[in-house]
PDB file of N, CA and C in Angstrom:
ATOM      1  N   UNK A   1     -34.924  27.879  12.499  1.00  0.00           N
ATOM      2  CA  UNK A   1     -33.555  27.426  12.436  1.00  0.00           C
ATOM      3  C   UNK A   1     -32.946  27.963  11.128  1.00  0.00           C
ATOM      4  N   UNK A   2     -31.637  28.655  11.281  1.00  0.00           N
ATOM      5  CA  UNK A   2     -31.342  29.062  10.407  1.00  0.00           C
ATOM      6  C   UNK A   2     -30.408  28.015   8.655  1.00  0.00           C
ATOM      7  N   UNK A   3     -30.811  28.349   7.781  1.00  0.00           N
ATOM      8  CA  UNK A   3     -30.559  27.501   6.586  1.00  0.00           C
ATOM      9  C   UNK A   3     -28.895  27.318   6.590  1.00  0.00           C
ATOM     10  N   UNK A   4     -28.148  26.352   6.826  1.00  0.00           N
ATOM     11  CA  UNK A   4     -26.921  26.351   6.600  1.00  0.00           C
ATOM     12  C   UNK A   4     -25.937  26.627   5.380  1.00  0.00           C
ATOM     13  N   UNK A   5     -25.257  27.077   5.001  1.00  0.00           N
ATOM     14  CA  UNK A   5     -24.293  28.002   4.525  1.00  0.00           C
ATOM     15  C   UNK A   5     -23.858  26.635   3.029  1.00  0.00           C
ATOM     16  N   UNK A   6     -23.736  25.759   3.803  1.00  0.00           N
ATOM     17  CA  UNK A   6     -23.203  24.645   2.474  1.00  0.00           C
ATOM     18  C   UNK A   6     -23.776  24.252   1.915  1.00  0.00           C
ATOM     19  N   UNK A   7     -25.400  24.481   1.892  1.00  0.00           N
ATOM     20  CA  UNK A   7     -26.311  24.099   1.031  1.00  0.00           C
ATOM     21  C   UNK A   7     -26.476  25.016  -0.379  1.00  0.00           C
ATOM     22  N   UNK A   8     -26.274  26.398  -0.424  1.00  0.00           N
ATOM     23  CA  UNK A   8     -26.181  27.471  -1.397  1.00  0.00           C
ATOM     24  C   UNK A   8     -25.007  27.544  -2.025  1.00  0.00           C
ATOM     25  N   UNK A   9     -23.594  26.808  -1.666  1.00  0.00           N
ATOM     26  CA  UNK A   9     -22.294  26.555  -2.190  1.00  0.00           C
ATOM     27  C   UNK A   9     -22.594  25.948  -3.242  1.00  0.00           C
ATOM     28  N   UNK A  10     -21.362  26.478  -4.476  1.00  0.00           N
ATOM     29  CA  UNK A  10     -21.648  25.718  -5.501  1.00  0.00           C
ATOM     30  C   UNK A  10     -20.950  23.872  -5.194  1.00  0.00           C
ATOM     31  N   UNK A  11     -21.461  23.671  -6.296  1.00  0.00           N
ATOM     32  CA  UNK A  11     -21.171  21.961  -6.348  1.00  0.00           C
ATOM     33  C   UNK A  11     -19.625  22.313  -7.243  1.00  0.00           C
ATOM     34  N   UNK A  12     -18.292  21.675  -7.061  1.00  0.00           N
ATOM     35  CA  UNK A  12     -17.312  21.561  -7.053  1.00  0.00           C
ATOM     36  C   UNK A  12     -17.410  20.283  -7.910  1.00  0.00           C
ATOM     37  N   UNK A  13     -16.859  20.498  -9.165  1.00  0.00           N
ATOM     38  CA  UNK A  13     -16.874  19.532 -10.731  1.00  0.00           C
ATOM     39  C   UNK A  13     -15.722  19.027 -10.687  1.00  0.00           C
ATOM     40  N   UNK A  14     -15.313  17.957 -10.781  1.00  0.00           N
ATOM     41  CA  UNK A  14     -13.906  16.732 -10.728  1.00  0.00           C
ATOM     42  C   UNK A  14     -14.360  15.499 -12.148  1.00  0.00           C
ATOM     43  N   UNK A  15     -13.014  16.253 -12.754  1.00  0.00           N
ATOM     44  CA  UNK A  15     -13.117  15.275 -14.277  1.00  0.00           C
ATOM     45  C   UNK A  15     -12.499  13.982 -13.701  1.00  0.00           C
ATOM     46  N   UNK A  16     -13.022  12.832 -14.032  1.00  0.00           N
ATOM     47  CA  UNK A  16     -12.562  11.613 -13.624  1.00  0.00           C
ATOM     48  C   UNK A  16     -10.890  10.659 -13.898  1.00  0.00           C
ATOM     49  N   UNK A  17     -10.736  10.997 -13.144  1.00  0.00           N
ATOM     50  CA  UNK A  17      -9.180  10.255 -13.248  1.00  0.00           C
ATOM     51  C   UNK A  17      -8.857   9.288 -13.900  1.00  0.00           C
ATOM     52  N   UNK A  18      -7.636   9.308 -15.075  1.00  0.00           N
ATOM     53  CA  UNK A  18      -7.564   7.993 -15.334  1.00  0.00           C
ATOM     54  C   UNK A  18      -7.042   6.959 -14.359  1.00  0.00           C
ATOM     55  N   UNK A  19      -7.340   5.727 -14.728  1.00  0.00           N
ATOM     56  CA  UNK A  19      -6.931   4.336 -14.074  1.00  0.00           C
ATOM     57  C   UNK A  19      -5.591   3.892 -14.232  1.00  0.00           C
ATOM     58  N   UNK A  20      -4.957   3.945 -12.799  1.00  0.00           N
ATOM     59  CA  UNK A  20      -3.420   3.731 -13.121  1.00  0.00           C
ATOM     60  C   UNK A  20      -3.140   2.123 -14.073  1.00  0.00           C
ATOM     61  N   UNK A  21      -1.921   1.625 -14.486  1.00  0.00           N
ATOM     62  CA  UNK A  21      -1.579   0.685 -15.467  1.00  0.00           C
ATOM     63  C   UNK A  21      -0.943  -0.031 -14.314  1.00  0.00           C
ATOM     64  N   UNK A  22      -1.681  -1.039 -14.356  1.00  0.00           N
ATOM     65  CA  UNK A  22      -1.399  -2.229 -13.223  1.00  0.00           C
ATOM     66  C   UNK A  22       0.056  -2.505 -13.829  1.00  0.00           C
ATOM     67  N   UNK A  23       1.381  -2.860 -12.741  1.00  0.00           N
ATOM     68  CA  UNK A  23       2.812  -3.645 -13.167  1.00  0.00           C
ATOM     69  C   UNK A  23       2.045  -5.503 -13.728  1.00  0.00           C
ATOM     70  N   UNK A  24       3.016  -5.797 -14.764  1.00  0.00           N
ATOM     71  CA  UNK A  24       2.198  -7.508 -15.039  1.00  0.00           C
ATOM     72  C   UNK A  24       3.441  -7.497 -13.275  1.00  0.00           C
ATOM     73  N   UNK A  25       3.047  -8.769 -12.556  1.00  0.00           N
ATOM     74  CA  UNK A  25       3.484  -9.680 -11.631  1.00  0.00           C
ATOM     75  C   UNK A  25       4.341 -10.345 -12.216  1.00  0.00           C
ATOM     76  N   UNK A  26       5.738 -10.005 -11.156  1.00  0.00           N
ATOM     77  CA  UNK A  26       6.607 -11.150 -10.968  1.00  0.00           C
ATOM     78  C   UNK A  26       6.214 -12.385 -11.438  1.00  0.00           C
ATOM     79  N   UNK A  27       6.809 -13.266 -12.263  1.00  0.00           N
ATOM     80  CA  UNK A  27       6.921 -14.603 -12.520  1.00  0.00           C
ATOM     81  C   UNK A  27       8.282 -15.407 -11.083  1.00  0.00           C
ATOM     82  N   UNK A  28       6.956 -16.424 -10.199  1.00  0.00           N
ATOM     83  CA  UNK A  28       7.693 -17.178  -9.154  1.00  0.00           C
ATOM     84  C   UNK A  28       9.205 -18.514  -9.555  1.00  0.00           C
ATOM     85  N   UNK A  29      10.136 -17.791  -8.954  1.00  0.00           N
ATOM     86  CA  UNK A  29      11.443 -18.761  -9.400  1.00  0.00           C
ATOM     87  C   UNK A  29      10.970 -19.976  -8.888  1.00  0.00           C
ATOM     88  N   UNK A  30      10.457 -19.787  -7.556  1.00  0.00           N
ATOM     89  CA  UNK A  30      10.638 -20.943  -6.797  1.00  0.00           C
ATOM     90  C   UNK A  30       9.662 -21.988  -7.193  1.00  0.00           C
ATOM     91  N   UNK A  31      10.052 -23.334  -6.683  1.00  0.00           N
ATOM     92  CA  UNK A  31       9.004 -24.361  -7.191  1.00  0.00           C
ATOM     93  C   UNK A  31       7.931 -24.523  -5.695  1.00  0.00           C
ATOM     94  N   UNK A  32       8.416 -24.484  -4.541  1.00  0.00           N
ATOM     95  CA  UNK A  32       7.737 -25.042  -3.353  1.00  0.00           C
ATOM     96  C   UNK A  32       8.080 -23.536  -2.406  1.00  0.00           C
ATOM     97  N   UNK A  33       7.493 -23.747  -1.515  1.00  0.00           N
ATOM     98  CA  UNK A  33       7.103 -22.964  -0.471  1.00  0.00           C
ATOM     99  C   UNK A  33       8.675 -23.131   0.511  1.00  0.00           C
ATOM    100  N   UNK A  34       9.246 -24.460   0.351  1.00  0.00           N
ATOM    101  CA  UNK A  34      10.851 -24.549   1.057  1.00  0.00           C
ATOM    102  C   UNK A  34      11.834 -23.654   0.578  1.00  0.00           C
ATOM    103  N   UNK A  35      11.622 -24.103  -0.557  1.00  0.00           N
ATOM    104  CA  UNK A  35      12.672 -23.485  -2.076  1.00  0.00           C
ATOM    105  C   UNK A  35      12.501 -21.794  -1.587  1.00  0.00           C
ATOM    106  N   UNK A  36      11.717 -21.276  -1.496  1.00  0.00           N
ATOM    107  CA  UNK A  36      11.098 -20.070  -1.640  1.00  0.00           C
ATOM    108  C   UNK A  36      11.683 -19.155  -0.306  1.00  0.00           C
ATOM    109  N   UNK A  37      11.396 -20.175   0.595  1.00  0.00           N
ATOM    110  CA  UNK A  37      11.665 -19.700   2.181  1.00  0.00           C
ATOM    111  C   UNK A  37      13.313 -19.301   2.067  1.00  0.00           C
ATOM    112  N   UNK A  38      14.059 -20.547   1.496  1.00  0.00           N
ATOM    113  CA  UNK A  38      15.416 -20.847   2.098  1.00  0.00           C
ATOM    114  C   UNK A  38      15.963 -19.709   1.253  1.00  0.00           C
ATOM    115  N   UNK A  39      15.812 -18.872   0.109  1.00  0.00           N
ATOM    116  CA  UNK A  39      16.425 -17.909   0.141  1.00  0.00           C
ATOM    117  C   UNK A  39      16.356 -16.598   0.232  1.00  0.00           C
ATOM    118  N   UNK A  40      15.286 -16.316   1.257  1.00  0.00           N
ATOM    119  CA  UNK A  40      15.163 -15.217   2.381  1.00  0.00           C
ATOM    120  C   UNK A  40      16.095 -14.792   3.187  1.00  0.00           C
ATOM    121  N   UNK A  41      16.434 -13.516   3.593  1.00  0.00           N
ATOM    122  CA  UNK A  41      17.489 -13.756   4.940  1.00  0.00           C
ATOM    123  C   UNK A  41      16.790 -13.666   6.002  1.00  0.00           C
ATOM    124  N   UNK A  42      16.753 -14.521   7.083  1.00  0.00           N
ATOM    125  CA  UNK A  42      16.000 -14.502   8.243  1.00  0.00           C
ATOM    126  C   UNK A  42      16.052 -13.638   8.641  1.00  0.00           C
ATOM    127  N   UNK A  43      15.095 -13.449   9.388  1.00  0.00           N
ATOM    128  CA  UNK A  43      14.473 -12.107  10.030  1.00  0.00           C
ATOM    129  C   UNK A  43      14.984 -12.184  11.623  1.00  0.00           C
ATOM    130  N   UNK A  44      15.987 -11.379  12.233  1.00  0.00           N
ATOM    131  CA  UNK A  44      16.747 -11.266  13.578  1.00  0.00           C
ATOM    132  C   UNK A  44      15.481 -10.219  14.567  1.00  0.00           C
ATOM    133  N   UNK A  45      15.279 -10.882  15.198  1.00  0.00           N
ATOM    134  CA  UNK A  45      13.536  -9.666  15.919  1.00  0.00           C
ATOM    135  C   UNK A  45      14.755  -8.942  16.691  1.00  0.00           C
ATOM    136  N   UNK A  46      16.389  -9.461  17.394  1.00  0.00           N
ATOM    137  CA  UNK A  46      16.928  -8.426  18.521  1.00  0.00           C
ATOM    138  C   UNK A  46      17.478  -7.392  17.548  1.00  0.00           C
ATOM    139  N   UNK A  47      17.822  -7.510  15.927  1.00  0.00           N
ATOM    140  CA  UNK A  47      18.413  -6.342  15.191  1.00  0.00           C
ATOM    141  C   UNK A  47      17.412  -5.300  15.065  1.00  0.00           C
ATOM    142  N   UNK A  48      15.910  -5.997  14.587  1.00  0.00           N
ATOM    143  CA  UNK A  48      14.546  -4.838  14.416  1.00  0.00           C
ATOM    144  C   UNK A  48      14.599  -4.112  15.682  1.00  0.00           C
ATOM    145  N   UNK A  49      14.647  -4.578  16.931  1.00  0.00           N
ATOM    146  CA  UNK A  49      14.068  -4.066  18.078  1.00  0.00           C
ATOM    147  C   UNK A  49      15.191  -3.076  18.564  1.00  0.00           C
ATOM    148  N   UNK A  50      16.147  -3.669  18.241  1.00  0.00           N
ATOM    149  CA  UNK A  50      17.625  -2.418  18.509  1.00  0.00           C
ATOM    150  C   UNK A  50      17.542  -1.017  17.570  1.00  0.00           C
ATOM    151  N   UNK A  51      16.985  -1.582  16.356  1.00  0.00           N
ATOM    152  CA  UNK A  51      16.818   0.110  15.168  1.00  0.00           C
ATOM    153  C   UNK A  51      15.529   0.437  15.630  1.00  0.00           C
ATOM    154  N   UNK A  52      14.787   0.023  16.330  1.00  0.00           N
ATOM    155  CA  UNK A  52      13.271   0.783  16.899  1.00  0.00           C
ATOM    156  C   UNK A  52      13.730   1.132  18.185  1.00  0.00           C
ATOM    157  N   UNK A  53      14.836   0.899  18.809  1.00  0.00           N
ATOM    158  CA  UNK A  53      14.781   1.905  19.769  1.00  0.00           C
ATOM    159  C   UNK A  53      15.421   2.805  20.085  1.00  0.00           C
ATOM    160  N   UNK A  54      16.472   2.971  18.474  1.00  0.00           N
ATOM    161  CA  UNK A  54      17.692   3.927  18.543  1.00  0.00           C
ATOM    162  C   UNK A  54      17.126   5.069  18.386  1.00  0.00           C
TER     163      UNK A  54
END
């Protein structure tokens, strides 16, 4: 069986990347999970489904 071709290739050297700088996190306005909700704009599923099928 003949010796395959990628074994005699050189080895391909990669200097190690630096580590991206995490953002610090948002600090939460809201106090409760209500608070939090109510100033979302609701989500309409017939507006999504009308721009997914234009």
């Amino acid at each position: 069986m003949p010796k395959p071709t990628y074994v005699d290739a050189p080895e391909a050297r990669h200097e190690r990347p630096e580590p991206l700088e995490v953002p610090a996190e948002p600090a939460a306005h809201s106090k409760s999970l209500e608070e939090a909700s109510g100033t979302a704009r609701p989500l309409d599923l017939d507006d999504v489904l009308s721009r997914r099928r234009a």
